[in-house]
C-alpha atoms as a PDB file:
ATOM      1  CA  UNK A   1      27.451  16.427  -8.102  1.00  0.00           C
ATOM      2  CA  UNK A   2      26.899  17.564 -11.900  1.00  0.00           C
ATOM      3  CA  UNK A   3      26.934  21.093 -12.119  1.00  0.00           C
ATOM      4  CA  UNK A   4      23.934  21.349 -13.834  1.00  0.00           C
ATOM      5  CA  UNK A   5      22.114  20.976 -10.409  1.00  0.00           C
ATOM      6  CA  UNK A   6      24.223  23.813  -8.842  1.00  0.00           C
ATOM      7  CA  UNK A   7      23.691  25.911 -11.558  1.00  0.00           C
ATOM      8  CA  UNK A   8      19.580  25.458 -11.983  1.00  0.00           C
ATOM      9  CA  UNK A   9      19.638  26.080  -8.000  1.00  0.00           C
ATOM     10  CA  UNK A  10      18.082  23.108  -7.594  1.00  0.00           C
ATOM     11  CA  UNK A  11      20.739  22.030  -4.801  1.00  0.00           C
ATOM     12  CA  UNK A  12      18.800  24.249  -2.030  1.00  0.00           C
ATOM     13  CA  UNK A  13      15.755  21.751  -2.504  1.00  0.00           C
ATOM     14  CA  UNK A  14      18.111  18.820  -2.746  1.00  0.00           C
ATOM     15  CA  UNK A  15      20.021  19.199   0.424  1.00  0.00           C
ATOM     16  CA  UNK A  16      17.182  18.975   2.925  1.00  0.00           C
ATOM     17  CA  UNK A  17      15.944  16.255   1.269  1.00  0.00           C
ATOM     18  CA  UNK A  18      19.371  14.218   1.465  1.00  0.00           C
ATOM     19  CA  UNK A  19      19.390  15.025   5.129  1.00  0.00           C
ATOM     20  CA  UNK A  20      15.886  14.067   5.816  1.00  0.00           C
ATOM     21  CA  UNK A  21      16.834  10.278   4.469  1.00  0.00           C
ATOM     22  CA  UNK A  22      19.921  10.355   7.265  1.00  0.00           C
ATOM     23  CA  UNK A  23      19.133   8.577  10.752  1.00  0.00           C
ATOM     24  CA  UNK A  24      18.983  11.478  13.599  1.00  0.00           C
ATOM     25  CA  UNK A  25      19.043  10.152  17.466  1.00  0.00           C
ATOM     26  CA  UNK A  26      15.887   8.537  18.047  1.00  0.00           C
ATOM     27  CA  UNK A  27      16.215   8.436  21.409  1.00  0.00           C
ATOM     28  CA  UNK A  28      16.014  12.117  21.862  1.00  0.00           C
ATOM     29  CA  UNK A  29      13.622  12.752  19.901  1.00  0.00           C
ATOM     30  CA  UNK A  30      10.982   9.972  21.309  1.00  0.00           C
ATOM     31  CA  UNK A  31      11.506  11.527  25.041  1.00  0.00           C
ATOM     32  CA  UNK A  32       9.019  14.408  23.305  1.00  0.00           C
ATOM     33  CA  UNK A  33       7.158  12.169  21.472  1.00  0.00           C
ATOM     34  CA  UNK A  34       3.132  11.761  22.428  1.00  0.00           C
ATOM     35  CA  UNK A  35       3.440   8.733  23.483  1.00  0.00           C
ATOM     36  CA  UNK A  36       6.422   9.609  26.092  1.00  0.00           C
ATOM     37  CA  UNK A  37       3.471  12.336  26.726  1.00  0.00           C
ATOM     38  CA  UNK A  38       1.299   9.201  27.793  1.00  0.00           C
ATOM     39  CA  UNK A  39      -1.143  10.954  25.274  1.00  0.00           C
ATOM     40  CA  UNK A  40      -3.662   8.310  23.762  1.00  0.00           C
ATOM     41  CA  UNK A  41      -2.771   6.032  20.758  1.00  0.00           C
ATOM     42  CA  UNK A  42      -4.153   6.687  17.655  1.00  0.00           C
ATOM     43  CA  UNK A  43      -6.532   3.444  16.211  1.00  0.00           C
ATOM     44  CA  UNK A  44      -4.554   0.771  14.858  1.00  0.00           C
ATOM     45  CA  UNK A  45      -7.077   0.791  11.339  1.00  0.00           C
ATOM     46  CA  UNK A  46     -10.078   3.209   9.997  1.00  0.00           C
ATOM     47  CA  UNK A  47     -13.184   2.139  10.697  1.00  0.00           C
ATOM     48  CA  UNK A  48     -15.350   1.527   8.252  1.00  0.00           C
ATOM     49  CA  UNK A  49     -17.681   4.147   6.390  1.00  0.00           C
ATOM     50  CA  UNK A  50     -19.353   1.596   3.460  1.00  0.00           C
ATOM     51  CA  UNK A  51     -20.809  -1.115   2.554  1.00  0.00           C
ATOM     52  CA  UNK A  52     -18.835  -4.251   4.171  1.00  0.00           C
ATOM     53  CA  UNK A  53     -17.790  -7.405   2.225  1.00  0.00           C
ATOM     54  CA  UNK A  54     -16.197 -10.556   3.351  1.00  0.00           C
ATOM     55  CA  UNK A  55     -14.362 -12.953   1.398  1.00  0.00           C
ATOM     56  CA  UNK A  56     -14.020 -16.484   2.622  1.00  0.00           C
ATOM     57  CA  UNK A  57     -11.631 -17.767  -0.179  1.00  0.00           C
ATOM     58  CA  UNK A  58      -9.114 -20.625   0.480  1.00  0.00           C
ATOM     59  CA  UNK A  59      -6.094 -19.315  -1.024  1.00  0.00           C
ATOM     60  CA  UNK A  60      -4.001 -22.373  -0.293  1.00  0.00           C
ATOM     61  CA  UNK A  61      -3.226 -23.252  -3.938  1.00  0.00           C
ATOM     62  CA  UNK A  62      -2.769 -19.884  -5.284  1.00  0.00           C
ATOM     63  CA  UNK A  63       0.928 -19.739  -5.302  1.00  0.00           C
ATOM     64  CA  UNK A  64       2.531 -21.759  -8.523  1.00  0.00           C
ATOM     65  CA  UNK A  65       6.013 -20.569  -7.257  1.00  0.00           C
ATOM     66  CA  UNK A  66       6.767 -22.269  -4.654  1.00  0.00           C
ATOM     67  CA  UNK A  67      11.096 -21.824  -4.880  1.00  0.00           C
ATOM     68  CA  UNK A  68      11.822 -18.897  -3.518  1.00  0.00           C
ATOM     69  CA  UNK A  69      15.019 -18.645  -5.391  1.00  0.00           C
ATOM     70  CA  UNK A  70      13.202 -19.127  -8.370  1.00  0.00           C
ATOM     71  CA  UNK A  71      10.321 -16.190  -7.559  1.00  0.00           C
ATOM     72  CA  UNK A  72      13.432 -13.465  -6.784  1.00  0.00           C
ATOM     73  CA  UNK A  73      15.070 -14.409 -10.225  1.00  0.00           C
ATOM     74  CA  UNK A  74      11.483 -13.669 -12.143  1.00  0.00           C
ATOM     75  CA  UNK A  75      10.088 -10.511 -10.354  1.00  0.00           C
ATOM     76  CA  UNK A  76      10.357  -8.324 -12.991  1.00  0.00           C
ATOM     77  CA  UNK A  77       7.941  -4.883 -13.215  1.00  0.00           C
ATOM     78  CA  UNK A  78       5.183  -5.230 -16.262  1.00  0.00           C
ATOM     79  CA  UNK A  79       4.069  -2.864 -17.799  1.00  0.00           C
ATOM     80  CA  UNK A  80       1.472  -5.091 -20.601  1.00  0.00           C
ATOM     81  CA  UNK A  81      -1.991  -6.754 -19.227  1.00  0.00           C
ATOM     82  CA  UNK A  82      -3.728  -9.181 -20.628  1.00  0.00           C
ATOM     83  CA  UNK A  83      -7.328  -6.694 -19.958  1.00  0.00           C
ATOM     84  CA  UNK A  84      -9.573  -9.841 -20.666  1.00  0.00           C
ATOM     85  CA  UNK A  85      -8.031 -11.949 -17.718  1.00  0.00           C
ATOM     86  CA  UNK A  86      -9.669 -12.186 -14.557  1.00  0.00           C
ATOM     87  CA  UNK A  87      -8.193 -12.265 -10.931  1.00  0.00           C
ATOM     88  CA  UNK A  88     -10.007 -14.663  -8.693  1.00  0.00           C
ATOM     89  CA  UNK A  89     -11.371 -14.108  -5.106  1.00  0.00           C
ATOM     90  CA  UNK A  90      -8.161 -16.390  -3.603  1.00  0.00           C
ATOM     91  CA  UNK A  91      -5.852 -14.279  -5.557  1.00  0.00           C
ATOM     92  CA  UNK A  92      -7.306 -10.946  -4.709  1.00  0.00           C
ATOM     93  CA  UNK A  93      -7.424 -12.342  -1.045  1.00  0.00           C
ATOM     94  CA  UNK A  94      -4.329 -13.737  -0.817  1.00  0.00           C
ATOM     95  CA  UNK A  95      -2.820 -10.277  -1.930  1.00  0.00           C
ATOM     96  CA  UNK A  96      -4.651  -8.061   0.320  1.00  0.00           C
ATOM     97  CA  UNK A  97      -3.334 -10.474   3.450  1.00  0.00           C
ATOM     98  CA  UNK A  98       0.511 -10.922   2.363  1.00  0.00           C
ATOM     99  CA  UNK A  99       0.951  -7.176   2.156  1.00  0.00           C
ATOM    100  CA  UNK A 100      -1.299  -5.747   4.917  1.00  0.00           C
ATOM    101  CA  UNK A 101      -3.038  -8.644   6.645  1.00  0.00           C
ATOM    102  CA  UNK A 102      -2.959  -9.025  10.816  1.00  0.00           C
ATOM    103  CA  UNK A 103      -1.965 -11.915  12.243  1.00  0.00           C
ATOM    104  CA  UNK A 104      -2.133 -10.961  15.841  1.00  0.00           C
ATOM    105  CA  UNK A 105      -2.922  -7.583  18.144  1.00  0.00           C
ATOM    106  CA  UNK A 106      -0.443  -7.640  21.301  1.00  0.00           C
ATOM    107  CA  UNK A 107      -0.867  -5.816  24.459  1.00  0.00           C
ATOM    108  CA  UNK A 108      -3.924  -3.916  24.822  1.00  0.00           C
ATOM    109  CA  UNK A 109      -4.586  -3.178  21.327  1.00  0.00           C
ATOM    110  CA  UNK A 110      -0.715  -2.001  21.556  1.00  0.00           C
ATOM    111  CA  UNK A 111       0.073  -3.268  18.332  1.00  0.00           C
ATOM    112  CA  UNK A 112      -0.288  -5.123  15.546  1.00  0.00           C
ATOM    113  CA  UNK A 113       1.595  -8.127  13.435  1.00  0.00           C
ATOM    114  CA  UNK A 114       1.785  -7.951  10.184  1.00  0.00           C
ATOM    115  CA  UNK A 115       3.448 -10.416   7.354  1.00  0.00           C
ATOM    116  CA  UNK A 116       5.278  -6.948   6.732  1.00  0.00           C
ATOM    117  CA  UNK A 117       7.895  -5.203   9.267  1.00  0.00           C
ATOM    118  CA  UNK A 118       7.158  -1.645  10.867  1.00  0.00           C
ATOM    119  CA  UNK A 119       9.299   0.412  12.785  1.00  0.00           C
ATOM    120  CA  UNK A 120       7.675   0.314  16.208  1.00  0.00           C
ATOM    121  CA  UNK A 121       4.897  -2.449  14.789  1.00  0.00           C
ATOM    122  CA  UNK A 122       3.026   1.247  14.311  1.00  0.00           C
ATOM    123  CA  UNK A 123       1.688   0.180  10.776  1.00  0.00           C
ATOM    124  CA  UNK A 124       1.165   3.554   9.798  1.00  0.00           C
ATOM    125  CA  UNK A 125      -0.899   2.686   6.539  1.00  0.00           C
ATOM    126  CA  UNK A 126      -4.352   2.036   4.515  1.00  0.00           C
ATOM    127  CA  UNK A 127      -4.919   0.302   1.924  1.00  0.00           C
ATOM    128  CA  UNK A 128      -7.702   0.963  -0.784  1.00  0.00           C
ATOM    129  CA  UNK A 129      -7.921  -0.841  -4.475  1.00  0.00           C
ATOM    130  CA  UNK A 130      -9.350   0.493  -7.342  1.00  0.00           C
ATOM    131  CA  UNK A 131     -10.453  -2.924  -8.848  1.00  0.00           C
ATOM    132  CA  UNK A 132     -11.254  -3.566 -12.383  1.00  0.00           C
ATOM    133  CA  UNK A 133     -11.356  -6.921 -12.809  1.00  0.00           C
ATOM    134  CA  UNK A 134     -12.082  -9.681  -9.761  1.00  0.00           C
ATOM    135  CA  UNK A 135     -14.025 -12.188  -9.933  1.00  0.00           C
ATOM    136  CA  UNK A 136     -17.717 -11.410  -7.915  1.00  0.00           C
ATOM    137  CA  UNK A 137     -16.882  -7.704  -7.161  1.00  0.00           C
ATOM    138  CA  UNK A 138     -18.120  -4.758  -8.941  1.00  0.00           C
ATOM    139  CA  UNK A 139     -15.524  -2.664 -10.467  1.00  0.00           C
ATOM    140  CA  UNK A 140     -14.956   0.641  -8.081  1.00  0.00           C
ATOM    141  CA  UNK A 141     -13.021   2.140  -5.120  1.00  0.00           C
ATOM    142  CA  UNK A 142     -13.016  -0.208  -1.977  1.00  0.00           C
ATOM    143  CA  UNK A 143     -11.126  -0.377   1.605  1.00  0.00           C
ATOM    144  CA  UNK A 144      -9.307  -3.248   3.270  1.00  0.00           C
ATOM    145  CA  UNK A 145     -10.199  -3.913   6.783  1.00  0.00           C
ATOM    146  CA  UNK A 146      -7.717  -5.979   8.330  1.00  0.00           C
ATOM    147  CA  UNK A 147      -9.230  -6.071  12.207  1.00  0.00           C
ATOM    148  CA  UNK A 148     -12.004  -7.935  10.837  1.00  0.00           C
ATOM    149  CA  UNK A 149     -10.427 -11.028  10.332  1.00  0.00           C
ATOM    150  CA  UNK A 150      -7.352 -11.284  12.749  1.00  0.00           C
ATOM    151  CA  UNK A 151      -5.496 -14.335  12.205  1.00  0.00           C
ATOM    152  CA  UNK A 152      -8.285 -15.670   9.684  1.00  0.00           C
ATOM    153  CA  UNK A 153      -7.416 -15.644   6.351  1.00  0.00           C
ATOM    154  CA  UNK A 154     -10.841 -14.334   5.044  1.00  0.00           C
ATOM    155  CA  UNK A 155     -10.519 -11.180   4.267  1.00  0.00           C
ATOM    156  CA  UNK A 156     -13.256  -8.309   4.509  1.00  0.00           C
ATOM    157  CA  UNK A 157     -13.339  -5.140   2.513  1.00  0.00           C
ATOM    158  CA  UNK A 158     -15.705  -2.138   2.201  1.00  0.00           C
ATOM    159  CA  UNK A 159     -17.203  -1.033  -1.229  1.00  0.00           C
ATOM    160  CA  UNK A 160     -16.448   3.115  -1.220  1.00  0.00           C
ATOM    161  CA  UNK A 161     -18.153   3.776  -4.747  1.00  0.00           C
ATOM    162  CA  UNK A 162     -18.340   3.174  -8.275  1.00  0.00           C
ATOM    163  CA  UNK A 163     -15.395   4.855 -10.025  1.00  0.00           C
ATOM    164  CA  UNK A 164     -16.653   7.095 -12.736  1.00  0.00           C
ATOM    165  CA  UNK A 165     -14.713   6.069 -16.315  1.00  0.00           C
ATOM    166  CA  UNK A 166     -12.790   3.918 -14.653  1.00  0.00           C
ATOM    167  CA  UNK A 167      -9.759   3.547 -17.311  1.00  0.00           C
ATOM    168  CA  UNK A 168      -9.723   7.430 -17.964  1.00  0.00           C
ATOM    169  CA  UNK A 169      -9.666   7.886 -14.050  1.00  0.00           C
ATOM    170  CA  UNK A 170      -7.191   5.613 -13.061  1.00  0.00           C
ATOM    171  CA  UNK A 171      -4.810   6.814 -15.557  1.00  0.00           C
ATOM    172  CA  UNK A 172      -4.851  10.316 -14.624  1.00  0.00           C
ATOM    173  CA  UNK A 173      -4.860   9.292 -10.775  1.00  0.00           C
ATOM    174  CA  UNK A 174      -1.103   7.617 -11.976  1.00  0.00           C
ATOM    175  CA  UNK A 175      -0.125  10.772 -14.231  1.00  0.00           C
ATOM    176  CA  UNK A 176      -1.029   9.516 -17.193  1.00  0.00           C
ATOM    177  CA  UNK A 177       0.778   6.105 -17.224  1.00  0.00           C
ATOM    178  CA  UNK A 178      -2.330   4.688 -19.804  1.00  0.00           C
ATOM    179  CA  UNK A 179      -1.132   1.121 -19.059  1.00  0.00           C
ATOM    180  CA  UNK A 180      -2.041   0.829 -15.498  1.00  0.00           C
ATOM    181  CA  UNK A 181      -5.707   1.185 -16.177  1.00  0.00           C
ATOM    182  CA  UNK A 182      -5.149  -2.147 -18.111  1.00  0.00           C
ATOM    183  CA  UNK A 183      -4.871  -3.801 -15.164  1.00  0.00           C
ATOM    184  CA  UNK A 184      -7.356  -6.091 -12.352  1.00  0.00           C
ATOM    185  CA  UNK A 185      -6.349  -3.871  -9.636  1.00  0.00           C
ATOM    186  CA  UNK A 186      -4.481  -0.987  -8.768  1.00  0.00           C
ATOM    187  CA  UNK A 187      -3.871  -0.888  -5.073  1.00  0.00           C
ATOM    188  CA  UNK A 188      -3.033   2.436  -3.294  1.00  0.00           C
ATOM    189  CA  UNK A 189      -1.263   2.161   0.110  1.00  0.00           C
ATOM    190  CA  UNK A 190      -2.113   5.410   2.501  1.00  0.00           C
ATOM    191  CA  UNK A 191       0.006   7.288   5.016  1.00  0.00           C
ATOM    192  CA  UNK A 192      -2.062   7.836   8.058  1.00  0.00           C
ATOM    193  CA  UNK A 193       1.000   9.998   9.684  1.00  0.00           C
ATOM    194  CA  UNK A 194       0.073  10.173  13.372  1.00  0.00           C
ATOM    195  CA  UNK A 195       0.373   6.764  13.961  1.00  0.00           C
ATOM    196  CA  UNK A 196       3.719   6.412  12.952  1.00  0.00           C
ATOM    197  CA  UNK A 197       4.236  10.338  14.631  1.00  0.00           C
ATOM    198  CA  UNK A 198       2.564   9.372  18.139  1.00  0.00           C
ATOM    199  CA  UNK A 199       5.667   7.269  18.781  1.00  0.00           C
ATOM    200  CA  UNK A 200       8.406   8.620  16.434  1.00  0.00           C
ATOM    201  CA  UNK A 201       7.712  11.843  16.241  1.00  0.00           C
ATOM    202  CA  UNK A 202       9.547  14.424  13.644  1.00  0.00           C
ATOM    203  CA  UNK A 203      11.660  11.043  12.503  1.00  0.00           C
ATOM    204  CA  UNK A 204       8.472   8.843  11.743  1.00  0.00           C
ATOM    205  CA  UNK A 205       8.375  10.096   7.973  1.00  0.00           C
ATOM    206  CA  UNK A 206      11.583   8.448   7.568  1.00  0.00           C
ATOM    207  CA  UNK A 207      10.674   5.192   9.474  1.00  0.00           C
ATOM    208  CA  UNK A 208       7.125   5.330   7.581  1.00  0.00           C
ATOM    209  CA  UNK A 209       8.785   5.447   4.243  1.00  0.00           C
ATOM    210  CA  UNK A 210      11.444   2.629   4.388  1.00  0.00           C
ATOM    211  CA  UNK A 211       7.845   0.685   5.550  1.00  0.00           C
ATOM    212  CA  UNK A 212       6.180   1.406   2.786  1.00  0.00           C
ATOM    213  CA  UNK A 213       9.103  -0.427   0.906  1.00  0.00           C
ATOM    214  CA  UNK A 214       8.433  -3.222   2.697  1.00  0.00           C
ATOM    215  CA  UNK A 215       4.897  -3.437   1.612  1.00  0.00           C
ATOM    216  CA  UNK A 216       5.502  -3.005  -1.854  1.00  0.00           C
ATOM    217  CA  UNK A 217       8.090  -5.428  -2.261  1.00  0.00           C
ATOM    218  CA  UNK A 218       5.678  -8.201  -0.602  1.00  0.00           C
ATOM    219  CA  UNK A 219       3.034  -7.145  -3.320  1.00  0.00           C
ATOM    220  CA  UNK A 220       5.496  -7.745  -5.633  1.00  0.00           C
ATOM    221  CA  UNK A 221       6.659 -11.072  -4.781  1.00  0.00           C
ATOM    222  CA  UNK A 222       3.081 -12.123  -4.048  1.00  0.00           C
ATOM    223  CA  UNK A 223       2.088 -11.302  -7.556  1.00  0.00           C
ATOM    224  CA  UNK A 224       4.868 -13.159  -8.603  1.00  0.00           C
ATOM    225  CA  UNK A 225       4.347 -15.917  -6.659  1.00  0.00           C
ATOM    226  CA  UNK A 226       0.648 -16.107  -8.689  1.00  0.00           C
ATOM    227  CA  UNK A 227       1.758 -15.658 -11.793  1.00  0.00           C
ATOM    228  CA  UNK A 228       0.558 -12.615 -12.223  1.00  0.00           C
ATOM    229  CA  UNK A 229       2.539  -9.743 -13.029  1.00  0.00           C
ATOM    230  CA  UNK A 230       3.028  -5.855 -11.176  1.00  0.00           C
ATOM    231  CA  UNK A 231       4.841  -2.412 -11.097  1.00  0.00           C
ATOM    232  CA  UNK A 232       4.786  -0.674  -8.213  1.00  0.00           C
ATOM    233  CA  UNK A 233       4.602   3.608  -9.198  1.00  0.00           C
ATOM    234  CA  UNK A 234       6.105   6.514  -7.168  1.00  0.00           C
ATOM    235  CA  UNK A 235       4.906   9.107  -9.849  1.00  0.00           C
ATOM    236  CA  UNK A 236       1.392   9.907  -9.270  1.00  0.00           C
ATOM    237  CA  UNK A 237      -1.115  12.882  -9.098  1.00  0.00           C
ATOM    238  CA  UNK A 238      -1.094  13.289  -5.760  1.00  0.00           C
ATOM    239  CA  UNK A 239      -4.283  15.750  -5.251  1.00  0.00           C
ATOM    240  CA  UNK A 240      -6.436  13.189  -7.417  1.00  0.00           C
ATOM    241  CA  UNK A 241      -5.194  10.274  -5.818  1.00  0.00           C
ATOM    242  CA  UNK A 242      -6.641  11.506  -2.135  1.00  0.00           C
ATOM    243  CA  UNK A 243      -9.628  12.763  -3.809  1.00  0.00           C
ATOM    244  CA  UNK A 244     -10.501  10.200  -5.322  1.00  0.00           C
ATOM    245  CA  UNK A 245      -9.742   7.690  -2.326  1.00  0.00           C
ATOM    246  CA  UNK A 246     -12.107   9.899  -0.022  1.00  0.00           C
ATOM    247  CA  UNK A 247      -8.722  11.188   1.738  1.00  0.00           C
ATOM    248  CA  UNK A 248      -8.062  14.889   3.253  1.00  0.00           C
ATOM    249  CA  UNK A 249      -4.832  14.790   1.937  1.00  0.00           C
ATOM    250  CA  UNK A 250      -3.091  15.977   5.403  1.00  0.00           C
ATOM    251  CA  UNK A 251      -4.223  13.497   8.317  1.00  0.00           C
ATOM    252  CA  UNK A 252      -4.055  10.577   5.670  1.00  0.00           C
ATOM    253  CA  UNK A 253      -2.330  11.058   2.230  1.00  0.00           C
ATOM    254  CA  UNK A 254      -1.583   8.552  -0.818  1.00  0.00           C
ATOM    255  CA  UNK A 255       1.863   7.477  -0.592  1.00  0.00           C
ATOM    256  CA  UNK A 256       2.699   4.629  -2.790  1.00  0.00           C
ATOM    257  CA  UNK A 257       0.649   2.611  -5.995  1.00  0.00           C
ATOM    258  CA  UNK A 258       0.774  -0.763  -7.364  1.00  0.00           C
ATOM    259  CA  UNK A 259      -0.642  -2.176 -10.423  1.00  0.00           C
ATOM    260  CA  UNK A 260      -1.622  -5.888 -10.746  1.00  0.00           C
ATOM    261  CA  UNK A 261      -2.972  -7.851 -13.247  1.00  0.00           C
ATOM    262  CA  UNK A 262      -1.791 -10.564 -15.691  1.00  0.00           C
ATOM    263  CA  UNK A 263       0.684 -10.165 -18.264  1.00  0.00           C
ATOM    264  CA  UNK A 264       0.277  -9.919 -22.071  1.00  0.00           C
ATOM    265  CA  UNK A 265       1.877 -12.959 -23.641  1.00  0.00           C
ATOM    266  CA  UNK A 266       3.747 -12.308 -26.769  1.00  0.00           C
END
């Protein structure tokens, strides 16, 4: 460790975080969990508030990549959009249901599967987009509602609001990284912590973070797999993120970004 961190006492802040990334016994801490309580689940999605939209797109042909080797050798993070291009309804469909679609509810409304992994199929997460640029949708702040379409591949959404200057707005949502704004979507993945905390208790942060990985890198390769380009962003504003997705910032908090759009040929 350099000195420099010893020395700025930045080490006391450090430590607990290192620890908090180590794996504790699980299976003493779930014998106090809620759900060891017999306490009732949590819902498996928010319900919607607005104005419901469902898209019935065939996104069959979507993917020009089919080799997989080939789409792991060209994911690469971009950063320059192309702000004229437009994502179609497949596209934007096919993305919403590769990262946070449901395939199938097991037990009585136990769980949920996902093309994504979760730690205890709990599925902790939201999903809202910020979209810019899709073909037949307004530009503004909308909400993915994956129970609506269980093992369909439509895919239904709610319309939150209009985003007020959008490319100002977005960019100080993602502290000031200008070039995101460029983009047909931004897509911001929420943390809605019980569920994850009814069965894991004190070590669901953990488990809910190495999720959200998950999630992200399926965006990723999805938008690769289009043709389309990405770059998922840890460093946001964090207060104007949940504000600005409608969230309360303690129940359900922002946790992870991704930009999409199409890449600026040179």
């Amino acid at each position: 460790m350099s000195e420099d961190i010893r020395n700025l006492g930045l080490w006391e802040e450090i430590k607990p975080n290192r620890d908090f990334m180590k794996c504790k016994e699980f299976s003493v801490i779930m014998e106090n969990s809620d759900q060891s309580k017999k306490l009732p689940q949590p819902p498996l999605c928010n319900a919607a508030k607005g104005e419901v939209i469902t898209i019935s797109a065939d996104f069959s042909d979507v993917v020009t990549h089919d080799s997989y080797s080939k789409l792991l050798d060209i994911r690469r993070s971009e950063r320059v959009y192309d702000t004229n291009q437009q994502m179609t309804q497949a596209q934007f469909a096919f993305l919403l249901w590769s990262c946070h679609g449901i395939q199938e509810i097991r037990g009585d409304s136990y769980c949920t599967l996902r093309p994504v992994p979760s730690g205890g199929a709990r599925h902790a997460f939201e999903l809202y987009i910020a979209v810019r640029n899709v073909e037949g949708l307004k530009p503004g702040i909308y909400h993915y509602l994956p129970l609506e379409n269980i093992g369909s591949k439509d895919v239904t959404i709610e319309f939150l609001y209009e985003l007020p200057n959008h490319d100002e707005t977005i960019s100080e949502m993602t502290s000031n990284q200008k070039w995101s704004a460029n983009t047909a979507v931004v897509l911001f993945l929420s943390c809605v912590a019980y569920r994850a905390e009814w069965r894991y208790s004190t070590l669901s942060h953990r488990v809910a973070l190495i999720d959200s990985g998950h999630i992200g890198q399926n965006m990723m390769l999805s938008v690769s797999a289009m043709g389309m380009g990405s770059c998922n962003i840890a460093a946001f504003n964090q207060a104007l993120c949940d504000k600005h997705l409608g969230l309360d910032g303690f129940e359900e908090f922002t946790v992870y970004a991704t930009a999409v759009g199409f890449p600026k040929k040179t």
